[in-house]
Protein backbone atom coordinates (compact mmCIF):
# COMPACT_ATOMS: atom_id res chain seq x y z
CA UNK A 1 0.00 0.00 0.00
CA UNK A 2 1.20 3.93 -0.56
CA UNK A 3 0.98 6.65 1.75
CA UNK A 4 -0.16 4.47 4.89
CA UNK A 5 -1.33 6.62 7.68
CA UNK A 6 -3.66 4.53 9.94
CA UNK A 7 -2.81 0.84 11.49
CA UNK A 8 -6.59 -0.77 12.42
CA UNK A 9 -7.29 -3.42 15.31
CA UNK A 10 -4.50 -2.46 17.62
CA UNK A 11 -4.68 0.16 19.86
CA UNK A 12 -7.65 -0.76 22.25
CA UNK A 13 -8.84 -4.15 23.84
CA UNK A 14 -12.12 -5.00 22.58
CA UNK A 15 -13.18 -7.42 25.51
CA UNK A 16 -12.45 -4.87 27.65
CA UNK A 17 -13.66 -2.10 25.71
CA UNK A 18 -17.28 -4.55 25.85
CA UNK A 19 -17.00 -4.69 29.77
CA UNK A 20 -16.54 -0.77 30.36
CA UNK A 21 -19.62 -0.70 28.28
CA UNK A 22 -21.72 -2.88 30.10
CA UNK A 23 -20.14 -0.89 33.06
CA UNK A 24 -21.29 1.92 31.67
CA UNK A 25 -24.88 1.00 31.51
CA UNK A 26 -24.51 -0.04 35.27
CA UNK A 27 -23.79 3.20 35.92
CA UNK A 28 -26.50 4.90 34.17
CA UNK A 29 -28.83 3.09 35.91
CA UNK A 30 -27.74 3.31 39.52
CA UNK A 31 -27.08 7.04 38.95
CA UNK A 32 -30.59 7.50 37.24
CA UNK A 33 -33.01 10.05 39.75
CA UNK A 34 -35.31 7.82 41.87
CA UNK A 35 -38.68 9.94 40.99
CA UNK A 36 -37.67 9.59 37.02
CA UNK A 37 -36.62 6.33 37.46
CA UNK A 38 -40.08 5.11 39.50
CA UNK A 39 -41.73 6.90 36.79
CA UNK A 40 -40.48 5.95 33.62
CA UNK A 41 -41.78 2.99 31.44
CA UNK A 42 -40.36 0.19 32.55
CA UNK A 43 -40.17 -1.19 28.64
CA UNK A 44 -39.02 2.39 27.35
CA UNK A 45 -36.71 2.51 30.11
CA UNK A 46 -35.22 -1.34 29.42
CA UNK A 47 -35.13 -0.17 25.38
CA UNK A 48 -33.34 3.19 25.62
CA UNK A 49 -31.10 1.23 27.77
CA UNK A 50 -30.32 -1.69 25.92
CA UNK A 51 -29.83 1.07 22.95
CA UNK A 52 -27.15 2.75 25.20
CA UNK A 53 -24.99 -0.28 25.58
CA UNK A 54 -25.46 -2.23 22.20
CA UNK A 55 -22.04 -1.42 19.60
CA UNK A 56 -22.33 -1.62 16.25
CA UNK A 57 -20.03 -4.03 14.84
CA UNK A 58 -18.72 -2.28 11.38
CA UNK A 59 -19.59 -3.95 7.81
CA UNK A 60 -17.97 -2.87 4.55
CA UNK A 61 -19.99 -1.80 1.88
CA UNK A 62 -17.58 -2.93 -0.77
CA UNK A 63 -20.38 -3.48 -3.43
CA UNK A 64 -20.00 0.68 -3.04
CA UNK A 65 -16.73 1.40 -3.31
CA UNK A 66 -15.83 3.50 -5.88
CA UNK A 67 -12.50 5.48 -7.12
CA UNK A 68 -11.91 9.30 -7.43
CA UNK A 69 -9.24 10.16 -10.24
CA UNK A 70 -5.87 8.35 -10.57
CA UNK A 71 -3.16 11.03 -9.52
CA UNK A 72 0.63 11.49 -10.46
CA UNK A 73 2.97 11.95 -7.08
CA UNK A 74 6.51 11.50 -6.50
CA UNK A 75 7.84 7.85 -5.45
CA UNK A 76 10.94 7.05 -3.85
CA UNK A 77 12.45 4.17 -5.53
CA UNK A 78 15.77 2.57 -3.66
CA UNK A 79 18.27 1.25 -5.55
CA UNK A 80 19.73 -2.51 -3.69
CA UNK A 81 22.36 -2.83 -6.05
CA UNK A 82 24.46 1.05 -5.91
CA UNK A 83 22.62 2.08 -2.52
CA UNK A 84 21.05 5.02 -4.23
CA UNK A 85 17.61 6.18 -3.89
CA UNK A 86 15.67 8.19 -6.80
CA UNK A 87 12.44 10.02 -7.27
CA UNK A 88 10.29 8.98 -10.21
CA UNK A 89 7.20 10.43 -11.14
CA UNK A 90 4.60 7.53 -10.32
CA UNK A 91 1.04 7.08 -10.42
CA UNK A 92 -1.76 6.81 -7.19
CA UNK A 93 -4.94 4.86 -7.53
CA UNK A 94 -7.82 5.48 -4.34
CA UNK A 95 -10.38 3.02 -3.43
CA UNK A 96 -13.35 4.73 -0.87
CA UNK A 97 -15.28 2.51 0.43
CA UNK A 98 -18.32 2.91 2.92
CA UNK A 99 -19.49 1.23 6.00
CA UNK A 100 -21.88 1.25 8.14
CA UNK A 101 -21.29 0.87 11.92
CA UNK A 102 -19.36 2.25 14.56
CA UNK A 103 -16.10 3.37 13.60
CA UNK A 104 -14.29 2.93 16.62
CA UNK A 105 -14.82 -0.66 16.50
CA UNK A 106 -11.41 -0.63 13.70
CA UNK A 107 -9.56 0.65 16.75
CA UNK A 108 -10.21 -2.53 18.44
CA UNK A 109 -8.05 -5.78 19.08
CA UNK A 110 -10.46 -8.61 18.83
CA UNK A 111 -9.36 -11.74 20.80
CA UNK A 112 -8.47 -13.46 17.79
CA UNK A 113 -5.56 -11.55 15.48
CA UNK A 114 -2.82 -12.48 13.73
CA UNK A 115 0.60 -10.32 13.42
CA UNK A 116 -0.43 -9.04 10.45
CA UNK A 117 -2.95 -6.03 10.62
CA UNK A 118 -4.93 -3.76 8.03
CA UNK A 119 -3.64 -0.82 7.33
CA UNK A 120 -5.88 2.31 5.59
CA UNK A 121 -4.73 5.61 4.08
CA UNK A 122 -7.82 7.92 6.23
CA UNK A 123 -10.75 6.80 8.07
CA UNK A 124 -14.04 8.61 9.22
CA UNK A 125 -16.98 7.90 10.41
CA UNK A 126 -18.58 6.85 7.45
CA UNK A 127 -16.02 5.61 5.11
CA UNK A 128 -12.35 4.52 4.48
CA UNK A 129 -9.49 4.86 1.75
CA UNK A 130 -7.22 2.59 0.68
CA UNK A 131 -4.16 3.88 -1.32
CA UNK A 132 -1.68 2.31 -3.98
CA UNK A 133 1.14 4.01 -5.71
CA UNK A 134 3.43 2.52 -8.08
CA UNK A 135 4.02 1.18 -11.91
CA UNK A 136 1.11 -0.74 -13.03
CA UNK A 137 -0.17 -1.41 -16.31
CA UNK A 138 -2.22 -4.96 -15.38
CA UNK A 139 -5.52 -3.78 -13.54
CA UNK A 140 -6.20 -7.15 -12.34
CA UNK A 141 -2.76 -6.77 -9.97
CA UNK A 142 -4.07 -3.57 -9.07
CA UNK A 143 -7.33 -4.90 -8.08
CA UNK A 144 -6.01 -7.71 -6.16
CA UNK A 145 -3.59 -5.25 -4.32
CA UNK A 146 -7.11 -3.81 -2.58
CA UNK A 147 -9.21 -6.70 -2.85
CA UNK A 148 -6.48 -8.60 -0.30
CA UNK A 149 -6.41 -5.43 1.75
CA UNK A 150 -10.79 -5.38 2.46
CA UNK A 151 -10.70 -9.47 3.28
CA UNK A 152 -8.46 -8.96 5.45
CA UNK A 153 -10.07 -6.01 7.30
CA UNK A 154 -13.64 -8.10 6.50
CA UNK A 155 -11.33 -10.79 8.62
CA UNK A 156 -10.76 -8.68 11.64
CA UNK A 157 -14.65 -7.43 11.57
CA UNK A 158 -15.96 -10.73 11.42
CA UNK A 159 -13.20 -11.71 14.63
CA UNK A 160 -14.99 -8.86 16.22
CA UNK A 161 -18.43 -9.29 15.71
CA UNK A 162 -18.42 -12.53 17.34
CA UNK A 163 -17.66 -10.90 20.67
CA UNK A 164 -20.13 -7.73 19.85
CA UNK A 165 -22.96 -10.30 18.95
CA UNK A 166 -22.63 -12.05 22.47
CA UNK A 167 -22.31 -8.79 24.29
CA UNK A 168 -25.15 -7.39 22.16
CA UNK A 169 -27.58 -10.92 22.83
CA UNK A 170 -26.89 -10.51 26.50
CA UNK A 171 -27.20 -7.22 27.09
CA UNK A 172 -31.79 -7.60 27.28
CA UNK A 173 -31.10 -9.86 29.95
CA UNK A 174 -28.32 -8.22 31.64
CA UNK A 175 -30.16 -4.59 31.48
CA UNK A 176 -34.11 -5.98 32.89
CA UNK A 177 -32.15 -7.89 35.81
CA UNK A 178 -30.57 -3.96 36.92
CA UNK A 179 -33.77 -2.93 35.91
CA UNK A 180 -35.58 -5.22 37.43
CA UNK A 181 -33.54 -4.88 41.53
CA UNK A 182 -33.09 -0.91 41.48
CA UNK A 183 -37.08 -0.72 41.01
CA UNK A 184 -37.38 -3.24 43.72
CA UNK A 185 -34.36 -1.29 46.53
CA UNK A 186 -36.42 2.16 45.84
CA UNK A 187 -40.15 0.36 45.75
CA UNK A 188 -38.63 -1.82 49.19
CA UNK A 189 -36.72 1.79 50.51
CA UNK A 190 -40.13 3.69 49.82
CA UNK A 191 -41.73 0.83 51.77
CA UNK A 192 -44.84 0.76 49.58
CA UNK A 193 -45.95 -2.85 50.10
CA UNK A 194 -46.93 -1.92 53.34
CA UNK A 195 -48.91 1.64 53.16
CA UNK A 196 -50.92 1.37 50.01
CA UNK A 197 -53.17 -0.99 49.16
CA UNK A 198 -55.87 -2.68 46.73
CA UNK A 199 -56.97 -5.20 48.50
CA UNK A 200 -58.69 -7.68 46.38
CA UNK A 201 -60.27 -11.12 47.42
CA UNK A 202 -61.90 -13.87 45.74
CA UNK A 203 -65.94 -14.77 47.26
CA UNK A 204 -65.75 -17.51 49.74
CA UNK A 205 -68.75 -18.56 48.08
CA UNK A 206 -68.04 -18.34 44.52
CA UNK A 207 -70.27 -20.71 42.29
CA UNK A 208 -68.89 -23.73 40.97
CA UNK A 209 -68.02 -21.80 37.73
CA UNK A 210 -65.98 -23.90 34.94
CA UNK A 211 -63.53 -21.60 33.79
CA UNK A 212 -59.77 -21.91 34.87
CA UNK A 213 -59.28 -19.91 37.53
CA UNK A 214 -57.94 -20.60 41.25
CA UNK A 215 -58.92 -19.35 44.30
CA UNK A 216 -56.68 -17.05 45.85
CA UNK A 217 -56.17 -14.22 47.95
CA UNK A 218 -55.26 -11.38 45.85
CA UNK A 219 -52.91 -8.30 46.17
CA UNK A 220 -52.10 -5.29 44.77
CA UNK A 221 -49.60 -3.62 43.24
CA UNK A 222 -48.22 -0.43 44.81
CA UNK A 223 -47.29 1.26 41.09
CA UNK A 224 -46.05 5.10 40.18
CA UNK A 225 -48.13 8.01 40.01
CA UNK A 226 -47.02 9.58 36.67
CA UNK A 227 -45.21 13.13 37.29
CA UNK A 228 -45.18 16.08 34.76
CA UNK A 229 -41.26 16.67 35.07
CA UNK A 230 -38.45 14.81 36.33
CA UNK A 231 -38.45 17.68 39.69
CA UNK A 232 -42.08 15.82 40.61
CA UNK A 233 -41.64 13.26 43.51
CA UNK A 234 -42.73 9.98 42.98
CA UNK A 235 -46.12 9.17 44.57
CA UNK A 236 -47.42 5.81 44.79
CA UNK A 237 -51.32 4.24 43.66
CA UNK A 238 -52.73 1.12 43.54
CA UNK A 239 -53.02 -0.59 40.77
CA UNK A 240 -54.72 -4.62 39.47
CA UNK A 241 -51.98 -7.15 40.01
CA UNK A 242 -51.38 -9.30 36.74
CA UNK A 243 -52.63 -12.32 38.03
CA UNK A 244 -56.09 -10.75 38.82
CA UNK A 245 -55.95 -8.83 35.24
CA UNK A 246 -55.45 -12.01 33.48
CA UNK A 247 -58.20 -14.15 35.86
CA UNK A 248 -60.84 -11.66 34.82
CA UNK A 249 -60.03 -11.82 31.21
CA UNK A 250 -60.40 -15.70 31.97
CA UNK A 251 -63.93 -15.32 33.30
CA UNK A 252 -64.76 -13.03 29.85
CA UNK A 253 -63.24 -15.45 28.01
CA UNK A 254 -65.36 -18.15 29.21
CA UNK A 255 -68.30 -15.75 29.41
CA UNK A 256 -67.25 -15.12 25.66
CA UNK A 257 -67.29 -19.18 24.23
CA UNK A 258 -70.85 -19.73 25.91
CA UNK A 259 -72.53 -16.90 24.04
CA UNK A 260 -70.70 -18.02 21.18
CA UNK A 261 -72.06 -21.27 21.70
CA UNK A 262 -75.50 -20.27 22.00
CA UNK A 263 -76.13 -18.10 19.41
CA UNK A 264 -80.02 -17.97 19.65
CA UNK A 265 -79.51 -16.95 23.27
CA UNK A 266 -77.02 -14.10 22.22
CA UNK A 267 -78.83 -12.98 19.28
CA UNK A 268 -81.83 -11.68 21.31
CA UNK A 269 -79.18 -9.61 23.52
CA UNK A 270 -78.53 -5.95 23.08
CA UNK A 271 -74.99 -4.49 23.84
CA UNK A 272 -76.33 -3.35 27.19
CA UNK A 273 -77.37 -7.21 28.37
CA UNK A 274 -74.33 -8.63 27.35
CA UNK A 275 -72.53 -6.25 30.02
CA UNK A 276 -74.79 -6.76 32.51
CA UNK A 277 -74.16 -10.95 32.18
CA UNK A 278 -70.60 -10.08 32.21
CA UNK A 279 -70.98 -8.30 34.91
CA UNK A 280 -72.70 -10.84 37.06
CA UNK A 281 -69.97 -13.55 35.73
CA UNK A 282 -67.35 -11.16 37.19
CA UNK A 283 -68.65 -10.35 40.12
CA UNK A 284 -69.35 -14.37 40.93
CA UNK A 285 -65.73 -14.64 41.30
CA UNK A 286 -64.41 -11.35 42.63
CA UNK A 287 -65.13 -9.69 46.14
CA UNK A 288 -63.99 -6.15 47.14
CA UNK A 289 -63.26 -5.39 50.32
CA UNK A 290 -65.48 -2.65 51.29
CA UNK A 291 -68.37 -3.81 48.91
CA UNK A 292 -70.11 -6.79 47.52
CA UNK A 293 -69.38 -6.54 44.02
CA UNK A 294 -65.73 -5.13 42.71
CA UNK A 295 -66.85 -4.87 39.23
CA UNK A 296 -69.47 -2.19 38.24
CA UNK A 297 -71.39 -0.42 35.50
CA UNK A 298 -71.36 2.90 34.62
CA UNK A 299 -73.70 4.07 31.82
CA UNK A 300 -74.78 1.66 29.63
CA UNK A 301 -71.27 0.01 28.42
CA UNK A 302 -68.54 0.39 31.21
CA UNK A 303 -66.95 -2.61 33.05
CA UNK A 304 -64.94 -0.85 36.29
CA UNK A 305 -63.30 -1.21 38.90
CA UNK A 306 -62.96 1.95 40.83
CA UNK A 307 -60.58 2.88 44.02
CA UNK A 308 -60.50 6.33 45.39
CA UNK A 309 -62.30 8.06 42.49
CA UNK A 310 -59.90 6.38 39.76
CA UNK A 311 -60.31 3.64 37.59
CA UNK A 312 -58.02 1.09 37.92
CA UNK A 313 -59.78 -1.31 35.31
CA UNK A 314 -61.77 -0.28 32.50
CA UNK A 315 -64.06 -2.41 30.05
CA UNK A 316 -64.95 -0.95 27.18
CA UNK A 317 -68.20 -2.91 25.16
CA UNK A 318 -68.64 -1.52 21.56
CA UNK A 319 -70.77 -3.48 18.67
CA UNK A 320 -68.07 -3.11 15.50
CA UNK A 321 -69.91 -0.69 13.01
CA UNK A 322 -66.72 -0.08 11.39
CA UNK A 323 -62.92 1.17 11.77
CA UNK A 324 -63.96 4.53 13.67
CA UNK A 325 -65.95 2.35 16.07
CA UNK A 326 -62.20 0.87 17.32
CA UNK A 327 -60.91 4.82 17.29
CA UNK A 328 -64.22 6.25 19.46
CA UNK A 329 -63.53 3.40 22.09
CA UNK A 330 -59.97 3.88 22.43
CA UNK A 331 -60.72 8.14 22.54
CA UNK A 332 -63.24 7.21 25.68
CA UNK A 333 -60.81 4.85 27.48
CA UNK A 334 -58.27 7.51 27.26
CA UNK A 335 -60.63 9.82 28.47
CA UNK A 336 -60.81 8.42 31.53
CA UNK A 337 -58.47 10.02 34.56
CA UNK A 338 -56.68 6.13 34.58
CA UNK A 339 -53.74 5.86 36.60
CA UNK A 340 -50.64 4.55 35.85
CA UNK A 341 -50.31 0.52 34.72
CA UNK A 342 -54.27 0.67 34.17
CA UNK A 343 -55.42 -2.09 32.85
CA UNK A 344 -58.12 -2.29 30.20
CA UNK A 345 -60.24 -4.41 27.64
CA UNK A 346 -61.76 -3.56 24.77
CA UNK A 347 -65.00 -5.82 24.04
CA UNK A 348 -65.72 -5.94 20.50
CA UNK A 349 -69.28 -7.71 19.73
CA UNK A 350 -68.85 -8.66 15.74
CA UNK A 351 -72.17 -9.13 14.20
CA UNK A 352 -70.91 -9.94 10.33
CA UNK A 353 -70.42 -13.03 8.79
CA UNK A 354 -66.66 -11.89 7.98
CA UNK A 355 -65.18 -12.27 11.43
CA UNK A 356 -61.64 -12.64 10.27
CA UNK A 357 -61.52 -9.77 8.49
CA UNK A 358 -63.03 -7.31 11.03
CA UNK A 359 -60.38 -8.48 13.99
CA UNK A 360 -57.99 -7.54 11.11
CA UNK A 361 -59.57 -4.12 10.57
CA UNK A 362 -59.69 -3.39 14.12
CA UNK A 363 -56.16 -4.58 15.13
CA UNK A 364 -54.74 -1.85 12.32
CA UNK A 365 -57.29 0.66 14.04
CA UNK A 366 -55.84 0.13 17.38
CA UNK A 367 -52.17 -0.05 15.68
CA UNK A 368 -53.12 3.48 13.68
CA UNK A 369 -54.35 5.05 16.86
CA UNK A 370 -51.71 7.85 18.03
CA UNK A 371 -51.65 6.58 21.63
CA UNK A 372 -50.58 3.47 20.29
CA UNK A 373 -47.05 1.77 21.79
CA UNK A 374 -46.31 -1.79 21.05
CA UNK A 375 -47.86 -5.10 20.85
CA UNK A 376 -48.74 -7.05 24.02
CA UNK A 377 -47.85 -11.03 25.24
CA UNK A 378 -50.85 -11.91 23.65
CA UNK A 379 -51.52 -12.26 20.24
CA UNK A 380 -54.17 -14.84 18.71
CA UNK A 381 -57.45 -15.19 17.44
CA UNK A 382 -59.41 -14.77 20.61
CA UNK A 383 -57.32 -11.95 22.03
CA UNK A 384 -54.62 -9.27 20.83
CA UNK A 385 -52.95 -7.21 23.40
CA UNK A 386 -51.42 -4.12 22.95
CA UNK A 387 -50.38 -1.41 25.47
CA UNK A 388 -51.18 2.57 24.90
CA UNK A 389 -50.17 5.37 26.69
CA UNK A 390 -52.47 8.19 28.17
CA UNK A 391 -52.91 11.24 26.49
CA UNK A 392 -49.59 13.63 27.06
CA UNK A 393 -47.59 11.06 29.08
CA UNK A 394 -45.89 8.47 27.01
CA UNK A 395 -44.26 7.01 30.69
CA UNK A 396 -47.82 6.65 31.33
CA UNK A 397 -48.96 2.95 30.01
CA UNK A 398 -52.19 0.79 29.59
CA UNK A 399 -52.35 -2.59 29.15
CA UNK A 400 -54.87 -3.12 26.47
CA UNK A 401 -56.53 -6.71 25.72
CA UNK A 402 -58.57 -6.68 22.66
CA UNK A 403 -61.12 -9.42 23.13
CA UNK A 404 -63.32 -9.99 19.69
CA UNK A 405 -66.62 -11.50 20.20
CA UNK A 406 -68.39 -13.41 17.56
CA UNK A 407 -72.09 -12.85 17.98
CA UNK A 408 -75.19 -13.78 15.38
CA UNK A 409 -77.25 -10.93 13.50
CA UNK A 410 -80.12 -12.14 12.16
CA UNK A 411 -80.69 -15.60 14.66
CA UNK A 412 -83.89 -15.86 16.54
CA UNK A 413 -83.85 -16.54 19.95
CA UNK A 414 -85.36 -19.32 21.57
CA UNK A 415 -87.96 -17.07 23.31
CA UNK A 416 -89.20 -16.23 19.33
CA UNK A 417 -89.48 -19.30 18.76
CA UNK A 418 -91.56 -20.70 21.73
CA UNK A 419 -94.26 -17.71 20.68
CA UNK A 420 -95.00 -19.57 17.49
């Protein structure tokens, strides 16, 4: 090569380099401000973290690689035989080539090298140049004088991205488990467990309901009250535990495949009788603690349960009458004043033949919705999650289910029938 400025792979240590950068991430998160820390989404927080340690392993874009003009420059030439050196006039060929990547990864020693190392004329961050000077006048030896150069820096790239692509698959795991026990020291510090509460309980006296669901005593979780500004301190709220939020989507599932089931029983039901059966299915299983019945109406379509003025579950029944029908729904359950983790469902009774294609209609409604954030855990026929955020918060998250129910139009009901 001619006019050799840079030597690649040699100056730094990439395992260590890897280490300080999952120490670095360590630090981030231990140094993070309790109240903005408490408050952020957990998944946002895990994602902008995992983004902050990841390292982009370099890749050559030699299929783009191109050459600026040939140039004439001055070449030493030394003579072995009379220990003279001369200057000819000689000519200097330039191959650019781009990559994408970080490009202090070519700085890097990967644990596998050899003792010979690539060597480049200029690097930046988005590209690097190879130079040859010399006599030539056979273009394939030219080309073979750079095409030996890029395997073997395509050698030392692939060395490293062996290590980056373990430090990069490990790093999820590695950033939810700091995650995952700072949450738990401030939430344990802040002693929450014990000085706000939810208390939920299943009815001693439940009926012998076949659905899938154990009897338990239930807890709350003591969540984050959503701040407007990092200065806000964190202030707890109750919140539905998981296992409770997935138990009552049990109990509307089952609710769900017996209407389904029965479709001259269901086809003589309005939106507002379906609720009320949910309703009663619900409340056959849960208890609250200062009432009879946890779950209640309000109006003519809610499902809620309410603590201290705020809804802590929301269900939302809506007959599909198109795409805007999904939109109007979400716009109310955003409407409400939820708190932070709410969880929610979105009952959709689908009275068209074309089932299929109306869960797909409403899935890209909820998907096109603005408050829309990511997909849920659950994603099948029967039920689509997806979580949203509340209007002006994006820290702020709801736990969607989208539960589609298949429902007759035009069946008669047994009570028609028995009038004939």
């Amino acid at each position: 090569m001619g006019g050799v400025t840079e030597v690649l792979f040699r100056q730094y240590d990439l395992h260590q380099i890897l280490r300080a950068t999952s120490a670095k991430v360590e630090g981030l998160v231990a140094q993070w401000g309790a109240d903005a820390f408490l408050k952020a989404s957990e998944h946002d927080l895990i994602d902008k973290l995992v983004e902050e340690g990841s390292v982009r392993c370099p890749q050559l874009l030699r299929d783009q690689a191109w050459m600026p003009e040939m140039a004439e420059v001055d070449i030493e030439v030394h003579d072995r035989f009379f220990g003279e050196t001369a200057t000819r006039r000689g000519l200097l060929f330039t191959l650019v080539v781009p990559f994408t990547g970080e490009k202090d990864v070519f700085y890097c020693r990967p644990s596998t090298w050899t003792s010979v190392v690539p060597q480049v004329q200029s690097l930046n961050t988005r590209e690097l140049r190879l130079e040859v000077t010399g006599q030539f006048t056979d273009p394939t030896q030219l080309n073979k004088r750079f095409t030996e150069e890029l395997d073997r820096i395509d050698q030392y790239l692939a060395w490293c991205r062996e290590e980056i692509d373990r430090h990069n698959a490990a790093l999820p795991t590695f950033v939810t488990g700091l995650v995952s026990a700072r949450k738990q020291k401030l939430l344990d510090g802040r002693n929450l467990q014990s000085q706000i509460g939810f208390p939920i309980r299943r009815r001693p006296d439940a009926s012998a309901y076949s659905i899938p669901v154990t009897r338990k005593t239930v807890s709350p979780h003591r969540l984050p009250r959503p701040g407007h500004g990092d200065g806000e301190p964190f202030a707890p709220e109750p919140a539905l535990s998981d296992a409770d939020y997935e138990a009552a989507l049990q109990v509307l599932d089952a609710q769900r495949n017996a209407l389904e089931r029965t479709p001259s029983v269901a086809a003589g039901m309005d939106e507002e009788t379906i609720r009320n059966l949910l309703l009663v299915s619900l409340n056959a299983q849960f208890k609250g603690t200062a009432a009879g019945e946890l779950f209640n109406g309000d109006g003519k379509t809610d499902i809620l349960i309410r603590e201290r003025d705020r809804n802590v579950f929301i269900g939302e029944c809506k007959v599909w009458d198109g795409p805007q029908t999904v939109t109007d729904a979400l716009d109310q359950l955003l409407g409400y004043l939820v708190w932070r983790d709410t969880k929610a469902a979105l009952l959709m009774f689908i009275r068209t033949k074309a089932v299929t294609a109306t869960v797909q209609a409403a899935t890209a409604a909820i998907e096109a919705h603005p408050n829309y954030k990511r997909r849920g855990t659950h994603d099948t026929d029967g039920r689509i999650d997806v979580v949203m955020h509340a209007n002006g918060d994006l820290d702020r998250e709801i736990k969607l289910a989208f539960l589609p129910f298949s429902l007759p139009h035009h069946a008669t009901s047994r009570f028609a029938k028995a009038k004939r």
